[in-house]
N, C-alpha and C. Protein backbone atom coordinates (compact mmCIF):
# COMPACT_ATOMS: atom_id res chain seq x y z
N UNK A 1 -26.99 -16.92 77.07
CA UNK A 1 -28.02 -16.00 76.58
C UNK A 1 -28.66 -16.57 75.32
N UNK A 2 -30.16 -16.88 75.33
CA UNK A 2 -30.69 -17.55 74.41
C UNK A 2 -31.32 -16.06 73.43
N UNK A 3 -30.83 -15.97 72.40
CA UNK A 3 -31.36 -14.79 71.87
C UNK A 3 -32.94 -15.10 71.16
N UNK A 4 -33.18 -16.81 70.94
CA UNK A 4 -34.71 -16.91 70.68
C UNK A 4 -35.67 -17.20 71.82
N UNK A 5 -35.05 -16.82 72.43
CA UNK A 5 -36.39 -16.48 73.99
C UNK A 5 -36.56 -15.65 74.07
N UNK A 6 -36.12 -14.28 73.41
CA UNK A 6 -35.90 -12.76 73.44
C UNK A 6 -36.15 -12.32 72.57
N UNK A 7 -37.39 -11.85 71.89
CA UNK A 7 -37.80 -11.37 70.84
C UNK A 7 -36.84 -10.22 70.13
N UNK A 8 -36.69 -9.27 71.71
CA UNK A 8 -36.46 -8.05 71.63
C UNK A 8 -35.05 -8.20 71.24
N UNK A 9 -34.30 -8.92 71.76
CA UNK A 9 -32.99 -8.86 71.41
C UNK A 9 -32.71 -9.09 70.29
N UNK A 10 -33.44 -10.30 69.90
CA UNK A 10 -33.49 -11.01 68.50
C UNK A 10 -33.74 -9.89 67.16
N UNK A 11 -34.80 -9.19 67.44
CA UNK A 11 -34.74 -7.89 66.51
C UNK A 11 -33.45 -6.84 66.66
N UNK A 12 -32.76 -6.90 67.69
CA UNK A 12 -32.22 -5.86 67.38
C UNK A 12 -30.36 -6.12 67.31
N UNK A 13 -30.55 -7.73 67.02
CA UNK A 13 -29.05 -8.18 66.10
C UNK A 13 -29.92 -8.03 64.94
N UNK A 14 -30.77 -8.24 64.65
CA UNK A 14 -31.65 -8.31 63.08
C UNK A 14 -31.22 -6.66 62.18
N UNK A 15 -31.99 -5.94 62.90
CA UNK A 15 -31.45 -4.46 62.63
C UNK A 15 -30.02 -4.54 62.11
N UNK A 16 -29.13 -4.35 63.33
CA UNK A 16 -28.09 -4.73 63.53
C UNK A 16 -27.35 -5.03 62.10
N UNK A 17 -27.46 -5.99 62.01
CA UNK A 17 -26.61 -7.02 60.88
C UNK A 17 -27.49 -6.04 59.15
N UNK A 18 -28.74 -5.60 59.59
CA UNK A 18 -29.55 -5.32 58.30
C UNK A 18 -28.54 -4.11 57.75
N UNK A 19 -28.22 -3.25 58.82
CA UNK A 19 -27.72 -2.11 58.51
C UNK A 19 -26.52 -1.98 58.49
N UNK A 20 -25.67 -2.96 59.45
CA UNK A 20 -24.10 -3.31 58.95
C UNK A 20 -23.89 -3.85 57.34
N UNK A 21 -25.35 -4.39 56.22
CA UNK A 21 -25.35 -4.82 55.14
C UNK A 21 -25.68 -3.86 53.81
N UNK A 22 -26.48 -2.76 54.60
CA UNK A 22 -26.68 -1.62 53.77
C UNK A 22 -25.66 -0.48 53.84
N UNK A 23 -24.74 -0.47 54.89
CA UNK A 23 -23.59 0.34 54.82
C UNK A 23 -22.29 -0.34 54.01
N UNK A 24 -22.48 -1.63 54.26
CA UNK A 24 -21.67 -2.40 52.94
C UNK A 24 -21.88 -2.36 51.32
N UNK A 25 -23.14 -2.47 51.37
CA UNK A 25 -23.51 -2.22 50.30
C UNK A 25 -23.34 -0.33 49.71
N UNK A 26 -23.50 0.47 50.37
CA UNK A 26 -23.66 2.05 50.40
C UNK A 26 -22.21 1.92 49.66
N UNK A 27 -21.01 1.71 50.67
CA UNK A 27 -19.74 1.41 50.38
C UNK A 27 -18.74 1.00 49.34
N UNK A 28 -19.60 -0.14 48.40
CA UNK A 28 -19.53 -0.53 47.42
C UNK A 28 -19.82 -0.03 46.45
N UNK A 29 -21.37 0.79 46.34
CA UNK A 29 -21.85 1.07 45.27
C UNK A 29 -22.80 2.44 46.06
N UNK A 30 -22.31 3.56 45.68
CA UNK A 30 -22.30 4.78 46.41
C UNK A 30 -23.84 5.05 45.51
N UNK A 31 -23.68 4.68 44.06
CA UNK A 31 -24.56 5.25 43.71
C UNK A 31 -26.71 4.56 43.79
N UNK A 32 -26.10 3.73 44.32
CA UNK A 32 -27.24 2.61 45.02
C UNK A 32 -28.56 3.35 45.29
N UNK A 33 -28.61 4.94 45.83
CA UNK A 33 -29.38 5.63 46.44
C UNK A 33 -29.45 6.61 45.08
């Protein structure tokens, strides 16, 4: 599975990883928001 022949897929490990990084971050530092 080539994920850069796949736009679509490609955005949505992008998401993915964006928001597995802002729940890390949330996690860390609650008061962030």
């Amino acid at each position: 599975m080539n994920l850069a022949q796949n736009p679509t897929e490609k955005r949505k490990v992008l998401f993915y990883t964006l928001r597995l990084f802002v729940m890390y971050k949330l996690s860390v530092n609650p008061k962030i928001l």
